[in-house]
N, C-alpha and C. Protein backbone atom coordinates (compact mmCIF):
# COMPACT_ATOMS: atom_id res chain seq x y z
N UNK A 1 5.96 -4.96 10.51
CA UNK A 1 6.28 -3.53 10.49
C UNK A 1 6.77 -3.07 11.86
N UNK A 2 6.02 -3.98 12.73
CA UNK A 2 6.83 -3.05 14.08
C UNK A 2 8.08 -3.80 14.39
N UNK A 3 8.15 -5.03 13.76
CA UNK A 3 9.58 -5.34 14.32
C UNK A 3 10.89 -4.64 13.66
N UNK A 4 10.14 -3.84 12.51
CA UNK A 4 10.94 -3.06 12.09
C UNK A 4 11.28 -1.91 12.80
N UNK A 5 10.08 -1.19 12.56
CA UNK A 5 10.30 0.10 12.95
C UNK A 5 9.78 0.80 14.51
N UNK A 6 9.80 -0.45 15.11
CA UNK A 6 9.55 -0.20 16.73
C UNK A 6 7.79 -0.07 16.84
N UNK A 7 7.21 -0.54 17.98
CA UNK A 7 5.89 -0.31 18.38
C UNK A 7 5.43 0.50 18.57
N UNK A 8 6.31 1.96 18.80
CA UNK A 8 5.93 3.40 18.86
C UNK A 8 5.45 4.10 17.57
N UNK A 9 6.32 3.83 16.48
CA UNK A 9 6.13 4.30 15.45
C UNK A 9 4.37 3.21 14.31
N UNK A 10 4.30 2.16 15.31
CA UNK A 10 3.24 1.48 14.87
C UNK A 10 2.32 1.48 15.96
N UNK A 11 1.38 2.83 16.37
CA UNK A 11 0.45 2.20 17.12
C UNK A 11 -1.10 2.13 16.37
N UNK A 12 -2.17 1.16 16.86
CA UNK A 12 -3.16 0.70 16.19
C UNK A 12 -3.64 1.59 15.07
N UNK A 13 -3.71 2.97 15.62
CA UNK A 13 -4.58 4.04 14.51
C UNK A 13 -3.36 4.04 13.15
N UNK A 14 -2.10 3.21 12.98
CA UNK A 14 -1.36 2.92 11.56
C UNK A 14 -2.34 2.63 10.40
N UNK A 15 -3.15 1.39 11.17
CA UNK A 15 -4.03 0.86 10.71
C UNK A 15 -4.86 1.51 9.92
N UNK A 16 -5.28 1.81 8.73
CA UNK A 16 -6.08 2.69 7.73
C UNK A 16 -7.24 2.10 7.30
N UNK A 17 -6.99 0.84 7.11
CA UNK A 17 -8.46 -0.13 6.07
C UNK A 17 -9.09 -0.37 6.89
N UNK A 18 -10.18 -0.76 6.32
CA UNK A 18 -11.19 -1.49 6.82
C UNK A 18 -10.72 -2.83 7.67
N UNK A 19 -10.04 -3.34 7.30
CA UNK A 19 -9.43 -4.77 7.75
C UNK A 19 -9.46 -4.42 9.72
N UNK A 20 -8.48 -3.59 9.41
CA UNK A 20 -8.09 -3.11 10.39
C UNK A 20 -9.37 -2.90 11.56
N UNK A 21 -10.10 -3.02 11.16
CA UNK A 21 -11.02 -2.60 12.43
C UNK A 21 -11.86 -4.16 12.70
N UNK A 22 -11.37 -5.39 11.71
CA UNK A 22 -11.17 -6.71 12.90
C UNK A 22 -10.60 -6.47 13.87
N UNK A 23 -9.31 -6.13 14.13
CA UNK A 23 -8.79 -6.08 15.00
C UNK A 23 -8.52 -4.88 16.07
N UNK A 24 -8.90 -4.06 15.81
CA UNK A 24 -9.24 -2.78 16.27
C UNK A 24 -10.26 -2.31 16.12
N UNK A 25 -11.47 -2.54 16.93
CA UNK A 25 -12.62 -1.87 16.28
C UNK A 25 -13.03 -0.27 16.27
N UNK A 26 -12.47 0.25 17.27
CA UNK A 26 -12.22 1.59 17.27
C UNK A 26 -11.48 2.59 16.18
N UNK A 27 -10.68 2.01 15.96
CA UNK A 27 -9.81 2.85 14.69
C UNK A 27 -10.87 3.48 13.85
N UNK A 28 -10.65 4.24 13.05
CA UNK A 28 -10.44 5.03 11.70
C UNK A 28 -10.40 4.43 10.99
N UNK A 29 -11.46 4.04 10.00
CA UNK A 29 -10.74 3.42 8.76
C UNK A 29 -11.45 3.82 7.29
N UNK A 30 -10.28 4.09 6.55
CA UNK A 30 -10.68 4.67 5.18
C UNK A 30 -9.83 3.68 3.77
N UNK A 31 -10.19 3.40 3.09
CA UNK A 31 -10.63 2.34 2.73
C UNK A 31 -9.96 2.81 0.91
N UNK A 32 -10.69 4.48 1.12
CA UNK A 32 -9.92 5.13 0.00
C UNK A 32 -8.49 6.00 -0.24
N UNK A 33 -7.91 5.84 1.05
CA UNK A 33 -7.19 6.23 1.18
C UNK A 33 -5.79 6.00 0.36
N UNK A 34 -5.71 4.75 -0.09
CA UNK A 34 -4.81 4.13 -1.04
C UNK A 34 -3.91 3.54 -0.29
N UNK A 35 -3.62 3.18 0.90
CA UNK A 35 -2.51 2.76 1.37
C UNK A 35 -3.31 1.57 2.83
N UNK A 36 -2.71 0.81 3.21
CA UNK A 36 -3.48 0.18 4.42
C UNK A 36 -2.89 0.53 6.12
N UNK A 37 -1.54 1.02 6.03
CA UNK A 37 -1.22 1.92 6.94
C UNK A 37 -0.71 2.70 6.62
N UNK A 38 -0.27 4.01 7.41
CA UNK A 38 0.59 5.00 7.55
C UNK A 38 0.89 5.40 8.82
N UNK A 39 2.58 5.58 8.91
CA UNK A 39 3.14 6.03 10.36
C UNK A 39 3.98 6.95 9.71
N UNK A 40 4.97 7.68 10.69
CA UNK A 40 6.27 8.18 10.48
C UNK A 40 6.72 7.43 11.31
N UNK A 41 8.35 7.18 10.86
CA UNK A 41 9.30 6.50 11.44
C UNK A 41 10.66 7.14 10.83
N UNK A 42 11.60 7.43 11.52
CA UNK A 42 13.13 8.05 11.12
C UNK A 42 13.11 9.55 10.17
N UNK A 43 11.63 10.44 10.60
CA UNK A 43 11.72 11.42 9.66
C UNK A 43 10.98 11.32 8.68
N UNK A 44 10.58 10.06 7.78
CA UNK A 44 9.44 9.83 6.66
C UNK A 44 8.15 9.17 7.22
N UNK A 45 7.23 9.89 5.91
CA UNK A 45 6.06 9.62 6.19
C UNK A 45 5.97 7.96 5.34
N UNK A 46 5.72 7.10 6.57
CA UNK A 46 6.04 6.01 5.65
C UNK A 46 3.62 5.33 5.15
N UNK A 47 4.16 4.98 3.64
CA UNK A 47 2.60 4.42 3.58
C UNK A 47 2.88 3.25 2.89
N UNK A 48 1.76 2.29 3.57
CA UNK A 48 2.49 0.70 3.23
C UNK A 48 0.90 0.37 2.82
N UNK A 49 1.36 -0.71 1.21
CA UNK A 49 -0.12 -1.12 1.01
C UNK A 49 0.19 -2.54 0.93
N UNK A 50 -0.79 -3.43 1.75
CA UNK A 50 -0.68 -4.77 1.37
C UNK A 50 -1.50 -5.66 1.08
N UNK A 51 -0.84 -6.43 -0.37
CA UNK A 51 -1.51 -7.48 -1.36
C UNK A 51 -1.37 -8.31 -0.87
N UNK A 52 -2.58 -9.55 -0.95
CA UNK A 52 -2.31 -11.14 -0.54
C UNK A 52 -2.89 -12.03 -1.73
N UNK A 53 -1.95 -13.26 -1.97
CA UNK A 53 -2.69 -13.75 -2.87
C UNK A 53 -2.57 -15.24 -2.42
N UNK A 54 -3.25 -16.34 -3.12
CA UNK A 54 -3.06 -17.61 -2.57
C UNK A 54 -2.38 -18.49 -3.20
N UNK A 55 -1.77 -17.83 -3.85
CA UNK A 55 -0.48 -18.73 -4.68
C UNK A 55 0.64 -18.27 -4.32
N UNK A 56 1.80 -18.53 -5.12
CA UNK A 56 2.96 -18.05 -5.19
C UNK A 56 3.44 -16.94 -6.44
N UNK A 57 2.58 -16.78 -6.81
CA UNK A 57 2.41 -15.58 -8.01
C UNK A 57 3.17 -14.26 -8.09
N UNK A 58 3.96 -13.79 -8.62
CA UNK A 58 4.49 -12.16 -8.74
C UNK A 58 3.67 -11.67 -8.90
N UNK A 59 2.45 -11.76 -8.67
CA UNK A 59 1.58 -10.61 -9.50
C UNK A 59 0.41 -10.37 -8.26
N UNK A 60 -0.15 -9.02 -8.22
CA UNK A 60 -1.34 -8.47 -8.06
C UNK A 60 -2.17 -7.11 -8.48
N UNK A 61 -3.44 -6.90 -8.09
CA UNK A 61 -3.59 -5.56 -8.76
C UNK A 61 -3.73 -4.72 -8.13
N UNK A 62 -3.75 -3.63 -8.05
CA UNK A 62 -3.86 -2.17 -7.48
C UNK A 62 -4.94 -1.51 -7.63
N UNK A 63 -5.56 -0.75 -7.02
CA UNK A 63 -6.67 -0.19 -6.91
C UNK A 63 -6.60 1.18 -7.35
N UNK A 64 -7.40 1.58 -7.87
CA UNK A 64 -7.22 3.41 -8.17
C UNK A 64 -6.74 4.38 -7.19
N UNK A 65 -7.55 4.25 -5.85
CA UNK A 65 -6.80 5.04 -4.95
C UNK A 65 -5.17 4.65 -4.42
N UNK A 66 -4.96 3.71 -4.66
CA UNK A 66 -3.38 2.54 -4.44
C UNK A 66 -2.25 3.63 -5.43
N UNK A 67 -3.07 3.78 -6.86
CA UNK A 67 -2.08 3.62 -7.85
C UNK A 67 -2.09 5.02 -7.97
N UNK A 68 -2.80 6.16 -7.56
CA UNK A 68 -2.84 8.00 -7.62
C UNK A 68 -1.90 7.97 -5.97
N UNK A 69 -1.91 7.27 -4.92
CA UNK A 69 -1.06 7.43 -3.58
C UNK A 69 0.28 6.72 -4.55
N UNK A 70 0.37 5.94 -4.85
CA UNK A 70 2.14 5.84 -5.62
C UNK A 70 2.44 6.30 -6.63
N UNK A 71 1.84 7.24 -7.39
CA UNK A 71 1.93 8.28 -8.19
C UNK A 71 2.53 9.22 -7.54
N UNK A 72 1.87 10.04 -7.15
CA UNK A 72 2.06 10.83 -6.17
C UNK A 72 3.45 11.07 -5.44
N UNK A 73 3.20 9.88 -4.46
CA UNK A 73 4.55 9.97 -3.91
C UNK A 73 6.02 9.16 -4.66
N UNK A 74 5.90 8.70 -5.67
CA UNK A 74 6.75 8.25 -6.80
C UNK A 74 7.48 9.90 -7.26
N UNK A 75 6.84 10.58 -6.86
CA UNK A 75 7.07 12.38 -8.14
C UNK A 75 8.53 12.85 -7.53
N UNK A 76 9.37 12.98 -7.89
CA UNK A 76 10.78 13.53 -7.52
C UNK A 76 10.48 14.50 -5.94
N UNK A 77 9.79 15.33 -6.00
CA UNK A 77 10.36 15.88 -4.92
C UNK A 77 9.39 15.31 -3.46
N UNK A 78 8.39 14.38 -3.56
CA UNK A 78 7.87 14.03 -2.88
C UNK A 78 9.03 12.45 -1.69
N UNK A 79 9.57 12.21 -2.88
CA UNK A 79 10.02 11.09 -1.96
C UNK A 79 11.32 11.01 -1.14
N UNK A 80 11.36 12.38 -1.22
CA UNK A 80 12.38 12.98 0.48
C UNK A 80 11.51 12.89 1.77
N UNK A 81 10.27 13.07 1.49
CA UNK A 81 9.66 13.12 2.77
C UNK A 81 8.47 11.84 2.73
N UNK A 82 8.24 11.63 1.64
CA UNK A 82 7.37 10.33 1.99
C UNK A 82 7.90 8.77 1.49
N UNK A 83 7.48 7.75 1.53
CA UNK A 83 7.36 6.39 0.82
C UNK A 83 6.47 5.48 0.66
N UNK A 84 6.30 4.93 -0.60
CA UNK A 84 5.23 4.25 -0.76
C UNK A 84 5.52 2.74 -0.66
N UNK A 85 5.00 1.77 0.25
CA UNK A 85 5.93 -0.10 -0.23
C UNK A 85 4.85 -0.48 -0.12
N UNK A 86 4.72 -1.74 -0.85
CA UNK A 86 4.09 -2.55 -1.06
C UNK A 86 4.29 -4.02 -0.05
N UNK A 87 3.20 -4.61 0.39
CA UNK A 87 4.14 -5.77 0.85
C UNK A 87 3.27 -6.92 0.76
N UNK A 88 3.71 -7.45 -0.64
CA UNK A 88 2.62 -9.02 -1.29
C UNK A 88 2.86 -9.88 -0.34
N UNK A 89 2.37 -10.40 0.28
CA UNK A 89 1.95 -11.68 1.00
C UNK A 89 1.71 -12.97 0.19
N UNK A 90 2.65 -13.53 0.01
CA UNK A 90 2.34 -14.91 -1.34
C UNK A 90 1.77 -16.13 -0.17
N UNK A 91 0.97 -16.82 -0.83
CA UNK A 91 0.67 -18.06 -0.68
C UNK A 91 -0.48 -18.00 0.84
N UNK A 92 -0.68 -17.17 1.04
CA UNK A 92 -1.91 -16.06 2.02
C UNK A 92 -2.54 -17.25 2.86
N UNK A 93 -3.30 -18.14 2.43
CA UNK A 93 -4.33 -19.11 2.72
C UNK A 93 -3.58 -20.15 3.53
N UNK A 94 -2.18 -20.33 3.57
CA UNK A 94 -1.90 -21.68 3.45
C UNK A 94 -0.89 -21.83 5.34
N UNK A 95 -0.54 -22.58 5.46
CA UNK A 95 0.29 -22.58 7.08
C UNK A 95 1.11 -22.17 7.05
N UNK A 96 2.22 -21.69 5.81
CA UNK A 96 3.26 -21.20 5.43
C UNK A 96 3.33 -19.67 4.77
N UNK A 97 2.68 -18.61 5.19
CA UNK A 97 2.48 -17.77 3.82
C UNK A 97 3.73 -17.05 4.14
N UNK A 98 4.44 -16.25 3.02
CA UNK A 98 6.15 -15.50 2.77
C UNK A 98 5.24 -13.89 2.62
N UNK A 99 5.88 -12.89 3.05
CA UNK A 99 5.89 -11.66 2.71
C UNK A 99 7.16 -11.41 1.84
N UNK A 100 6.77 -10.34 0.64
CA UNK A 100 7.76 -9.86 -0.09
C UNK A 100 7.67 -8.33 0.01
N UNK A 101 8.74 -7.62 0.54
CA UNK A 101 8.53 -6.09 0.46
C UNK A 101 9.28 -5.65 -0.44
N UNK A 102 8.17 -4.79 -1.46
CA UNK A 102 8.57 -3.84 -2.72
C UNK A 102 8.24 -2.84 -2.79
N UNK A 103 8.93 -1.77 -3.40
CA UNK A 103 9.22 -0.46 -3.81
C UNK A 103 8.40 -0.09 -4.25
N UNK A 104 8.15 1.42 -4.48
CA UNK A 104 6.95 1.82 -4.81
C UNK A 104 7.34 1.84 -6.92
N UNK A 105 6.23 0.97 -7.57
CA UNK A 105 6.22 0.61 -8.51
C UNK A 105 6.08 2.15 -9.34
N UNK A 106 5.98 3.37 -8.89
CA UNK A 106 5.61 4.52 -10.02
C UNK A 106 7.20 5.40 -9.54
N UNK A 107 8.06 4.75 -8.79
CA UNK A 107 8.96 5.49 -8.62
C UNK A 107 10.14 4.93 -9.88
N UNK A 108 10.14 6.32 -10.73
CA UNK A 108 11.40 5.83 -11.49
C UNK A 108 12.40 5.13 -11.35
N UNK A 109 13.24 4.84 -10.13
CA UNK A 109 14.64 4.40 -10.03
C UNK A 109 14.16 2.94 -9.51
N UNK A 110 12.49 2.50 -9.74
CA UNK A 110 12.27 0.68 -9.79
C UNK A 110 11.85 0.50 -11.22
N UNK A 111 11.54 1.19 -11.78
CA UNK A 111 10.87 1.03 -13.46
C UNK A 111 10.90 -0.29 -13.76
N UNK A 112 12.55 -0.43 -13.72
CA UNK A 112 12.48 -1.71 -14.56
C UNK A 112 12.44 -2.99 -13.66
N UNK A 113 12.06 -3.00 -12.40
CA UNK A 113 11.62 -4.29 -11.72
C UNK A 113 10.02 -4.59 -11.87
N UNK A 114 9.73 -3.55 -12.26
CA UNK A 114 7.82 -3.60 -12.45
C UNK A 114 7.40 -3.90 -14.02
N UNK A 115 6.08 -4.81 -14.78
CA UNK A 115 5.56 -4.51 -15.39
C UNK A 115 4.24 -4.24 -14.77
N UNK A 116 3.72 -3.21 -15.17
CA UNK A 116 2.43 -2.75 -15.14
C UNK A 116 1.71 -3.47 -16.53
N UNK A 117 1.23 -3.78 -16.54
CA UNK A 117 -0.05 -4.67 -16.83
C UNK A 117 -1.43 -3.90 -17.45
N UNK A 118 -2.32 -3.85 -16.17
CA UNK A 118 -2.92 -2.82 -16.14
C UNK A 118 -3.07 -1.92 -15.16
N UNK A 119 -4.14 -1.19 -15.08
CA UNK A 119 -4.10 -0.27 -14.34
C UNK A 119 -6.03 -0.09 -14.15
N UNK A 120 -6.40 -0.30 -12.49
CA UNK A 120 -8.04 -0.07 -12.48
C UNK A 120 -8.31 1.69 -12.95
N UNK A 121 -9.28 2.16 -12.81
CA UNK A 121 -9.82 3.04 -13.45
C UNK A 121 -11.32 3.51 -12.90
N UNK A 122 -11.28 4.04 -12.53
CA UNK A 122 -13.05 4.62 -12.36
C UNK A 122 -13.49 5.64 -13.18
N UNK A 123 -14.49 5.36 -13.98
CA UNK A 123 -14.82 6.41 -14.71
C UNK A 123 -16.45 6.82 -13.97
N UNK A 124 -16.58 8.42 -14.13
CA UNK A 124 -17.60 8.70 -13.40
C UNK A 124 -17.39 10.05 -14.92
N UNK A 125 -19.37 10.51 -15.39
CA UNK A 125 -19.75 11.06 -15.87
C UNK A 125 -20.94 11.73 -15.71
N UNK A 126 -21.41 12.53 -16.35
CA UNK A 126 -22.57 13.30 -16.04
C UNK A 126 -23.11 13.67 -16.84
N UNK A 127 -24.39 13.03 -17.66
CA UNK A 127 -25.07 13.19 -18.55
C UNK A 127 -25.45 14.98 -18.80
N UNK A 128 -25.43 16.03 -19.38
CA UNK A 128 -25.76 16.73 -19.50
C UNK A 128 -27.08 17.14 -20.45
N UNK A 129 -28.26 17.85 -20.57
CA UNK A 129 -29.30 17.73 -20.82
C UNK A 129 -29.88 18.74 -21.26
């Protein structure tokens, strides 16, 4: 990300997850936030979530707070000012692992590069008495 978008626009507090505070132990980290960083860079609020898996697989899953943050910013008038990417990490474990960066899967104009599968869910209730 910073060789992208410069080291200014990535400094440590980008960092959102938990992960993040291996390597930063000071940071901030929220966990529900749905995304694993967020910066601005060129005017957008950019939020990047990233999957690792230990294969070579197209596939991973999303978390509830993941999949209401690319909702969200998927919605027509939101994604002038924000973006949501994904960036799967295939083959994670191994001496070789590839990053793949993808689009935010709830934004209409990727529809058809995504199947959704499923989708996690938290259900919370309250017995009434």
């Amino acid at each position: 990300l910073r060789q992208q978008y410069g080291e200014d626009a990535l400094p440590s507090s980008a960092w959102k997850s938990e992960n993040g505070r291996r390597v930063y132990a000071f940071n901030q980290a929220d966990d529900a936030r749905g995304c694993d960083f967020a910066f601005t860079a060129k005017g957008k609020q950019f939020r990047v979530e990233v999957k690792a898996s230990a294969g070579d697989d197209e596939i991973f899953t999303l978390g509830s707070s993941e999949i209401r943050l690319a909702m969200d910013i998927g919605t027509k008038g939101k994604r002038r000012r924000g973006v949501f990417v994904l960036v799967h990490v295939k083959n994670a474990l191994s001496p070789q692992p590839s990053a793949v960066v993808l689009p935010n899967p709830y934004d209409p104009k990727h529809r058809g590069m995504f199947s959704i599968e499923e989708a996690d869910a938290r259900v919370r209730y309250r017995v009434r008495i």
